[in-house]
Protein backbone atom coordinates (compact mmCIF):
# COMPACT_ATOMS: atom_id res chain seq x y z
CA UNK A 1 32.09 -6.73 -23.79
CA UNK A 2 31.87 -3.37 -23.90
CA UNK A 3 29.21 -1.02 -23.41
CA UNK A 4 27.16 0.43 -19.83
CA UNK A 5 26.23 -2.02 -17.67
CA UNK A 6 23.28 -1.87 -16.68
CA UNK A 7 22.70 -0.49 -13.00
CA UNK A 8 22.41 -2.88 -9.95
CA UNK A 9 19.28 -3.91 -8.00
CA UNK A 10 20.56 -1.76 -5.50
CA UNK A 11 20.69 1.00 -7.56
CA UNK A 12 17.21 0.73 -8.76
CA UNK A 13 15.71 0.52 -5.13
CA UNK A 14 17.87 3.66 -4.27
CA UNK A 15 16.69 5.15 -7.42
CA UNK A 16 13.37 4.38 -6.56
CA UNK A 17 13.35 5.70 -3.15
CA UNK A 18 13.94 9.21 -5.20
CA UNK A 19 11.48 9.05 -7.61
CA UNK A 20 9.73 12.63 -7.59
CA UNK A 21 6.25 14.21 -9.08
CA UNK A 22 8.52 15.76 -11.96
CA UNK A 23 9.76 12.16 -12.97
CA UNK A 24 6.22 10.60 -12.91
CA UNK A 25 5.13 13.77 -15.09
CA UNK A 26 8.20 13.33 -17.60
CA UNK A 27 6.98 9.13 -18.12
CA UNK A 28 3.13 9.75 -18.36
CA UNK A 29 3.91 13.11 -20.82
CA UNK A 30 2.21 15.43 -19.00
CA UNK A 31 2.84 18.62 -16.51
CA UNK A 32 3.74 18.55 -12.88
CA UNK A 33 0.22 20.22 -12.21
CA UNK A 34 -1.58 17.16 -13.87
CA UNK A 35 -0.01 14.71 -11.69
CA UNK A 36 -0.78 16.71 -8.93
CA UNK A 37 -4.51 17.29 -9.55
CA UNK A 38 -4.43 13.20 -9.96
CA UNK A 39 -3.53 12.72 -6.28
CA UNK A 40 -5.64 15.26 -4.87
CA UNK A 41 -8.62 15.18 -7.04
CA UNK A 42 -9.01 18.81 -7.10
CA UNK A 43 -9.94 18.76 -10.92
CA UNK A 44 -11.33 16.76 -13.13
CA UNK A 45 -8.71 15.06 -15.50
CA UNK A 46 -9.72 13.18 -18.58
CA UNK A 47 -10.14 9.27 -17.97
CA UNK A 48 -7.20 8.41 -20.51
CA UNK A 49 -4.62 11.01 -19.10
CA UNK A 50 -5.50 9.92 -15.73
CA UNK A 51 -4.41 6.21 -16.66
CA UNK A 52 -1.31 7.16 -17.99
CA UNK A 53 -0.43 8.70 -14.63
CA UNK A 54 -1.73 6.01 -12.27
CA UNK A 55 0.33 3.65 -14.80
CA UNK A 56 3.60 5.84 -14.18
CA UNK A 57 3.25 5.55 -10.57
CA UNK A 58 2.92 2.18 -10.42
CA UNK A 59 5.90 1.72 -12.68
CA UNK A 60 7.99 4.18 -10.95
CA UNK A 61 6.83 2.95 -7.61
CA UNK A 62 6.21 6.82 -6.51
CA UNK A 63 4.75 7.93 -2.80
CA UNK A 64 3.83 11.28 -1.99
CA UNK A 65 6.05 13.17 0.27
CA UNK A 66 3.01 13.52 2.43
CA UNK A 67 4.18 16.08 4.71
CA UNK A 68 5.46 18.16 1.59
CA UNK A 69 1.96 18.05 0.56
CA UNK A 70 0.61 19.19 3.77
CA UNK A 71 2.92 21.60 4.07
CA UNK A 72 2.18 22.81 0.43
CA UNK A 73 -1.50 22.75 1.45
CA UNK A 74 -1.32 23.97 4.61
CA UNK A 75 -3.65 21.03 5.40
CA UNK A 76 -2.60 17.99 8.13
CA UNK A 77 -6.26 16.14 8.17
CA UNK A 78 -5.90 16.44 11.85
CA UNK A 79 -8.30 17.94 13.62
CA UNK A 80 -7.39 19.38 17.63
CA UNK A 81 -9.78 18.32 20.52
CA UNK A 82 -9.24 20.63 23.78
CA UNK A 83 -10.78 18.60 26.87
CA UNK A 84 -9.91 19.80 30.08
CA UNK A 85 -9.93 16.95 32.30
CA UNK A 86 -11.43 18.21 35.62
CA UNK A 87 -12.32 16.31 38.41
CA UNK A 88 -15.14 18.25 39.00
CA UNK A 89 -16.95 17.53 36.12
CA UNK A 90 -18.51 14.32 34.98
CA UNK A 91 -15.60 12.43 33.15
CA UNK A 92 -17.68 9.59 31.31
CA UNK A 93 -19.46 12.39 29.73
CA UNK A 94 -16.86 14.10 28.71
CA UNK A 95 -15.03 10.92 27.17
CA UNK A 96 -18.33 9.88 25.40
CA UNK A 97 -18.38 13.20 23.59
CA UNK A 98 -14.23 12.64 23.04
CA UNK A 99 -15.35 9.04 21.80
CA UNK A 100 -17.93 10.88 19.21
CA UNK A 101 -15.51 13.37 18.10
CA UNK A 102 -12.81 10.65 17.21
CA UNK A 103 -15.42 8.54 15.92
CA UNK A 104 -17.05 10.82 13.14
CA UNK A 105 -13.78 12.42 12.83
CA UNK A 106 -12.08 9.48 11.35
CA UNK A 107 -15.42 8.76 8.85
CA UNK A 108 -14.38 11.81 7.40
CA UNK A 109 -10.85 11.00 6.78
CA UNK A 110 -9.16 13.14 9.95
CA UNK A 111 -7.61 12.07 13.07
CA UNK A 112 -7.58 13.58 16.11
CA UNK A 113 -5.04 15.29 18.12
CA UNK A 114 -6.52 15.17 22.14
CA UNK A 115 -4.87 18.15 24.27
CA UNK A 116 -6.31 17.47 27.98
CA UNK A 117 -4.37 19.71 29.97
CA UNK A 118 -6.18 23.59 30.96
CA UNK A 119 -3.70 25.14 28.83
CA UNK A 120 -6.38 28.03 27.72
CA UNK A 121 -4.87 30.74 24.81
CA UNK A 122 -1.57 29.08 24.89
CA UNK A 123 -2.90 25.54 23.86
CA UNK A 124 -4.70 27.63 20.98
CA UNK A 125 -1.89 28.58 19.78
CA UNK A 126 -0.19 25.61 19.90
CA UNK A 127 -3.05 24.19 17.99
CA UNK A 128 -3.16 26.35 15.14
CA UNK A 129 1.45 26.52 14.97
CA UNK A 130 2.86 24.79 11.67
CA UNK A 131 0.53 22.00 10.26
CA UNK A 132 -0.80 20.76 13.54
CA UNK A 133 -4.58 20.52 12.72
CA UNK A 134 -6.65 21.96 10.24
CA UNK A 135 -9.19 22.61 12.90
CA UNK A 136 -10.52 22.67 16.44
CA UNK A 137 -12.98 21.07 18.63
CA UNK A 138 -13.41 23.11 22.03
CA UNK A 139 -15.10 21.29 25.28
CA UNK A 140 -15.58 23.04 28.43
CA UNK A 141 -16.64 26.32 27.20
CA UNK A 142 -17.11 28.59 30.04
CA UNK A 143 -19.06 32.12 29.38
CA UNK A 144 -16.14 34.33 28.99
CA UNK A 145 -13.66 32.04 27.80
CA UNK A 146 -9.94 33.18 27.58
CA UNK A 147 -9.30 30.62 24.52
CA UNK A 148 -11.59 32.56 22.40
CA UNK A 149 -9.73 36.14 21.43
CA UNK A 150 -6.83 34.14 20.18
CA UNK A 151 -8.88 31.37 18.46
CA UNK A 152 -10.17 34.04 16.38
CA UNK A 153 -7.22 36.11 16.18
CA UNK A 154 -5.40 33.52 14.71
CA UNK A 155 -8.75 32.58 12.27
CA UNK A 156 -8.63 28.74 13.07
CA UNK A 157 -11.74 26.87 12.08
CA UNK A 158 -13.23 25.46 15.22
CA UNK A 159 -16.79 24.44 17.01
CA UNK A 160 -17.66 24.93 20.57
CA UNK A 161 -19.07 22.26 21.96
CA UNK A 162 -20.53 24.57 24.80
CA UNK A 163 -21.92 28.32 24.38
CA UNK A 164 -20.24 31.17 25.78
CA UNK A 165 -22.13 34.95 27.13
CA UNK A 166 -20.88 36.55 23.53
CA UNK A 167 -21.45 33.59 21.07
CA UNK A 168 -21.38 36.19 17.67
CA UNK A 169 -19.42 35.01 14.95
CA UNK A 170 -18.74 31.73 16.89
CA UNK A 171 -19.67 28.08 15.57
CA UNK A 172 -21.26 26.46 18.74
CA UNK A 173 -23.35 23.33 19.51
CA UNK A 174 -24.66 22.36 22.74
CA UNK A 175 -27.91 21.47 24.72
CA UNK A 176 -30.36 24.06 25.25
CA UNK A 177 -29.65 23.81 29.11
CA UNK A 178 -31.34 26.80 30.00
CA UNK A 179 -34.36 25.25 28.27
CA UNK A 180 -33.25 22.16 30.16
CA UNK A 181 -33.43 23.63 33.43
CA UNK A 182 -37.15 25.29 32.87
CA UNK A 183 -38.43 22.06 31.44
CA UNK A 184 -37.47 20.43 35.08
CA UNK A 185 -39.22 23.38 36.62
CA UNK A 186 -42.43 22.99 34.39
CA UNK A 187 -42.34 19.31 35.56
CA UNK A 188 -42.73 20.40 39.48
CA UNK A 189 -44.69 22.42 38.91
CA UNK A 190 -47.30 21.06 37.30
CA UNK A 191 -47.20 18.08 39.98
CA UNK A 192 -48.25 21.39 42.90
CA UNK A 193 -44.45 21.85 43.91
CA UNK A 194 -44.07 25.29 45.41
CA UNK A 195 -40.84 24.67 47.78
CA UNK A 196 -37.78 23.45 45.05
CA UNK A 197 -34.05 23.09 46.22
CA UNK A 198 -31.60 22.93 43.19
CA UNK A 199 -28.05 20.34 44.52
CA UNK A 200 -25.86 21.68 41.70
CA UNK A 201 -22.56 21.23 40.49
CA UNK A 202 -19.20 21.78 42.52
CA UNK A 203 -18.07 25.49 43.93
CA UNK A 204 -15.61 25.66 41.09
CA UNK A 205 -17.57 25.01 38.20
CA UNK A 206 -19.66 28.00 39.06
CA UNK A 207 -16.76 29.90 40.04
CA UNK A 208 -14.95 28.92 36.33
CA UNK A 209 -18.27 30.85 34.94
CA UNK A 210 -18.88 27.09 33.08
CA UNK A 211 -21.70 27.67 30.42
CA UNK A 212 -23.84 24.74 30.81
CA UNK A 213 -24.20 25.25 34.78
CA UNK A 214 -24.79 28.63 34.55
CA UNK A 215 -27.25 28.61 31.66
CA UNK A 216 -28.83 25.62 33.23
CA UNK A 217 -28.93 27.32 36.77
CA UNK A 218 -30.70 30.46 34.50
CA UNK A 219 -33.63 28.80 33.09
CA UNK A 220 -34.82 27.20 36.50
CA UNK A 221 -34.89 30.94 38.24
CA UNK A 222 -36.67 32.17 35.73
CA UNK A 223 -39.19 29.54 35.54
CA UNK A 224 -39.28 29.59 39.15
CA UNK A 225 -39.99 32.98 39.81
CA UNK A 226 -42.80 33.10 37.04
CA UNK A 227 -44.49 29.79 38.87
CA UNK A 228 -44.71 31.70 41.95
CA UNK A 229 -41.85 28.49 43.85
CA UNK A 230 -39.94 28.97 46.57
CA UNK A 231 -36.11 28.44 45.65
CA UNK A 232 -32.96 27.80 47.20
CA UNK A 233 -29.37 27.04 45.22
CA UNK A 234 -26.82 24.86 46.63
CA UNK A 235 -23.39 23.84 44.84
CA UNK A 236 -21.72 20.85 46.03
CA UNK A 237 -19.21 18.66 45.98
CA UNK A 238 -20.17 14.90 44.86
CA UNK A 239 -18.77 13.09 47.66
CA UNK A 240 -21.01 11.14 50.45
CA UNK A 241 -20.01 13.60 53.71
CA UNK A 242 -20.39 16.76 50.70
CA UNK A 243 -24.17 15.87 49.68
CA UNK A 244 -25.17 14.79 53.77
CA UNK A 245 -23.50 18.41 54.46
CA UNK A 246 -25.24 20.26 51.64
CA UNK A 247 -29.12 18.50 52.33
CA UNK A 248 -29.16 18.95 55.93
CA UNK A 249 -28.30 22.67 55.16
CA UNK A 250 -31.24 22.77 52.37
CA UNK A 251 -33.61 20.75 54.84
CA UNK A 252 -32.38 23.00 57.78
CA UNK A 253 -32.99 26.35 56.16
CA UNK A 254 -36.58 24.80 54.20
CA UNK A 255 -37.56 21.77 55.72
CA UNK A 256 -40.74 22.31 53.66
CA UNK A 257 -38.94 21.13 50.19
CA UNK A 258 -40.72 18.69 48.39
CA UNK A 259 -38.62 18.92 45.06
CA UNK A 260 -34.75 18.31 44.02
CA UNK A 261 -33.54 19.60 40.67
CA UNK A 262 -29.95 17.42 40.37
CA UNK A 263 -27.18 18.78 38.03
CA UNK A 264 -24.22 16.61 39.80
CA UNK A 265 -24.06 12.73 38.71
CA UNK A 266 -21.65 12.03 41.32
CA UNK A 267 -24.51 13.08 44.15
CA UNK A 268 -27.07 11.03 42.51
CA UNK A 269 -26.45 8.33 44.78
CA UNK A 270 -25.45 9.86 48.00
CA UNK A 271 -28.60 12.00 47.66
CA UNK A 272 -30.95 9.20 47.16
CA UNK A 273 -29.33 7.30 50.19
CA UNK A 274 -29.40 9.99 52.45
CA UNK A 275 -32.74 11.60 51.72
CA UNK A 276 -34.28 7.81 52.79
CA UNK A 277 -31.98 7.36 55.77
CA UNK A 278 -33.81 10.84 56.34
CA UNK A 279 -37.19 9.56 56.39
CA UNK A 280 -38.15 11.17 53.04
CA UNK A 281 -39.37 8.80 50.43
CA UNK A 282 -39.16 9.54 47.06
CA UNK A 283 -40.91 10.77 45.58
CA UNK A 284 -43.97 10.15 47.78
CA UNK A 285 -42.71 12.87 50.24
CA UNK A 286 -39.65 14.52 47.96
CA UNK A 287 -39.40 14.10 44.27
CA UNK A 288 -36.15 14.12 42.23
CA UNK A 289 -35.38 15.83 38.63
CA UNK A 290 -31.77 15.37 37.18
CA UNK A 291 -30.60 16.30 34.10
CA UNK A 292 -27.81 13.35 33.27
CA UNK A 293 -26.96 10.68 31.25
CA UNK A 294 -29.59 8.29 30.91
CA UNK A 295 -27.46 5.78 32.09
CA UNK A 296 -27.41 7.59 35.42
CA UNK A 297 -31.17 8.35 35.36
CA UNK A 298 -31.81 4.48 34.41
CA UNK A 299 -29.41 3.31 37.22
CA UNK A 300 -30.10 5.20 39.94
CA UNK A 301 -31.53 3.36 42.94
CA UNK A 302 -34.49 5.25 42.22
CA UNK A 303 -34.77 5.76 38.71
CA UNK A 304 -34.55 9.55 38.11
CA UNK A 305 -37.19 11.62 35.91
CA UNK A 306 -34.08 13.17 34.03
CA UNK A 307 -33.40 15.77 30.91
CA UNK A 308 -30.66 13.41 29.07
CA UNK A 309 -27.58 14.87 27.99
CA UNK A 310 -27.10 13.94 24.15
CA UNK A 311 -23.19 13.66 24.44
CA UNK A 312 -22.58 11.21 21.35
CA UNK A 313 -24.86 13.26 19.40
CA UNK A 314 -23.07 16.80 20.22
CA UNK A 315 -20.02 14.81 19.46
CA UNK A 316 -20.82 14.30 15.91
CA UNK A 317 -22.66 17.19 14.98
CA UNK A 318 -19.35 19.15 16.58
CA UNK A 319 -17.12 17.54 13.81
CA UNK A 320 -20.03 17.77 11.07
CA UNK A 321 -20.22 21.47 11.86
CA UNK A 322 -16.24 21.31 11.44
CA UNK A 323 -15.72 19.52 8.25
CA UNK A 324 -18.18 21.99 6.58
CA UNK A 325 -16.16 24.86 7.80
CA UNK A 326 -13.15 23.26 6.70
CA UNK A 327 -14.68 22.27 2.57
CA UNK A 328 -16.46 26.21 3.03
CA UNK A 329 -13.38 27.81 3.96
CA UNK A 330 -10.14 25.86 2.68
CA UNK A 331 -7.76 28.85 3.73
CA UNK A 332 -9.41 29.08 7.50
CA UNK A 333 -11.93 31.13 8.26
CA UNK A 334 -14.93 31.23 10.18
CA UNK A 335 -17.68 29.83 7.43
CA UNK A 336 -20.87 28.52 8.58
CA UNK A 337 -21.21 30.29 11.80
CA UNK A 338 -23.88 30.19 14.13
CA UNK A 339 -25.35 28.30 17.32
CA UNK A 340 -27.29 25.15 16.98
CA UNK A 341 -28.68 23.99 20.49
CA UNK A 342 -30.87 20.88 20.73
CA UNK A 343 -34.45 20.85 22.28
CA UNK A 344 -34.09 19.17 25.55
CA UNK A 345 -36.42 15.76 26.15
CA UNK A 346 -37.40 15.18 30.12
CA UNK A 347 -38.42 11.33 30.65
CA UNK A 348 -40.52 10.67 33.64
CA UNK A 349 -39.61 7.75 35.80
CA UNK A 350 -40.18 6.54 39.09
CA UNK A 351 -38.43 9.66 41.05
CA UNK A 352 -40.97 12.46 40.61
CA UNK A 353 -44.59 12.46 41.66
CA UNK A 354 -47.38 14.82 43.21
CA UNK A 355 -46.35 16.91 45.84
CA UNK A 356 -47.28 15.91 49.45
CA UNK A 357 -50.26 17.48 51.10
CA UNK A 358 -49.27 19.94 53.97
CA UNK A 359 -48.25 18.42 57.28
CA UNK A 360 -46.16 18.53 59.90
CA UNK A 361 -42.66 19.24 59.17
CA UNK A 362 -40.20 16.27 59.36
């Protein structure tokens, strides 16, 4: 018999392991380009043409060379998340915000790339090398941030989850903390507090410049000073032995404090502990304002009036902000810029009450 036989089963699964764009253009009888705006659906192709080239791919059995296309694109559908992990902060806040990001990330078709270590300009750049992410999520945010002159240098789409001193040109979210911190001041106030001791976060988050302690730490001076209260700033460490250190220093240098604003989850309990151990009930002789996670507040062997921190909504609004960069601006770029901070909501519970008439010191 003569004639050429016709090629293997072997050869056909070979064969179709090379199938290209070109060859499914060639079979449907159309160009290159037409195939291509198929797959991406970056233009709209006629409903008949369209079926001839979903048919050829079938047929063929063709699959994208999907990092050709990305790097063709210059798009991964990856979008960077820089957490610092500190021990001084408040992890489960910081992973519930990590949680949102990955969360709404993936509903809009991108997964996440998590860089935890406090790699500042270099991890930018690292970001933004190759195809590595389309975009970047940035936690942490102190007020003059070192990751910032590169991230713009370099014209990478990002959101701040945070706000820094110079936020122009910069896509931020965040809680208005310095509204946060007044609104705890208002509270006292109104309930005749006049002597108000602020436990705050760690030495090092103040000494980092971090935004929200700062701004936070800003709103309740000024609110202070324009209700006429006495006020007195302590950092500190959340540990048992820090917080008993850092009170008897407050009570020592004002023993006439009748009010606690708490921005430091981890001395939420120590603090409640020692300030009864102390013989000051709360909130009949001291009351307590947080601002923390509800859960905290809710928990607390007291349960604390509290400003809640929205983390799983800052989370998503971070990667809605994003994504609309990213459709605005598909070359980079820093479309849709601006600050969006939330109003901040204070819920009253059990920890906060009038102030105590004058007596005799403890």
């Amino acid at each position: 018999m003569t004639g050429t036989a016709a090629p293997s089963n072997r050869f056909r699964q070979r064969r179709v392991g090379m199938v290209t764009l070109a060859d499914v253009a060639r079979r449907a009888g159309v160009s290159p380009s037409t195939v291509s705006y198929v797959l991406s659906g970056k233009r709209a192709i006629s409903a008949p043409t369209r079926e001839r080239v979903e048919r050829s791919i079938r047929e063929l059995g063709y699959h994208p060379d999907l990092r050709a296309r990305a790097l063709a694109s210059r798009r991964s559908d990856i979008l960077a998340l820089m957490v610092p992990l500190r021990t001084d902060l408040y992890l489960p806040v910081m992973m519930e915000i990590s949680l949102a990001v990955a969360t709404a990330a993936r509903a809009h078709g991108y997964d996440v790339l998590l860089l935890t270590g406090e790699e500042g300009p270099a991890g930018v750049r690292r970001v933004a090398d190759g195809v590595r992410a389309d975009g970047v999520v940035l936690m942490d945010v102190q007020l003059d941030d070192a990751r910032l002159p590169p991230l713009r240098d370099l014209g990478l789409p990002a959101v701040l989850i945070g706000l820094p001193a110079e936020p122009a040109g910069l896509n931020c979210v965040d809680l208005d903390f310095t509204a946060a911190g007044s609104l705890c001041v208002d509270h006292l106030a109104r309930l005749g507090h006049r002597e108000l001791a602020v436990l705050g976060e760690a030495p090092a988050v103040y000494e980092r410049g971090t935004g929200f302690a700062e701004r936070t730490l800003a709103g309740i001076r000024e609110r202070a000073g324009a209700a006429g209260m006495r006020l007195l700033h302590r950092p500190c460490q959340g540990g048992y032995p820090e917080v008993a250190h850092t009170l008897d220093r407050i009570l020592d240098e004002r023993p006439g404090t009748t009010a606690f604003v708490l921005q430091n989850e981890h001395a939420v309990e120590p603090l409640l502990s020692l300030l009864r151990q102390r013989g000051r009930a709360v909130p009949e002789d001291v009351s307590v304002v947080a601002v923390c996670p509800d859960q905290v507040a809710e928990h607390a062997p007291v349960p604390l009036t509290s400003v809640s921190l929205p983390a799983e909504g800052l989370g998503r609004l971070a990667v809605e902000r994003l994504v609309t960069q990213l459709a605005d601006a598909p070359g980079g770029g820093w479309a849709r810029d601006g600050v969006l901070l939330l109003p901040p909501v204070l819920t009253v519970r059990d920890s906060s009450g009038p102030a105590p008439a004058p007596g005799p010191p403890h």
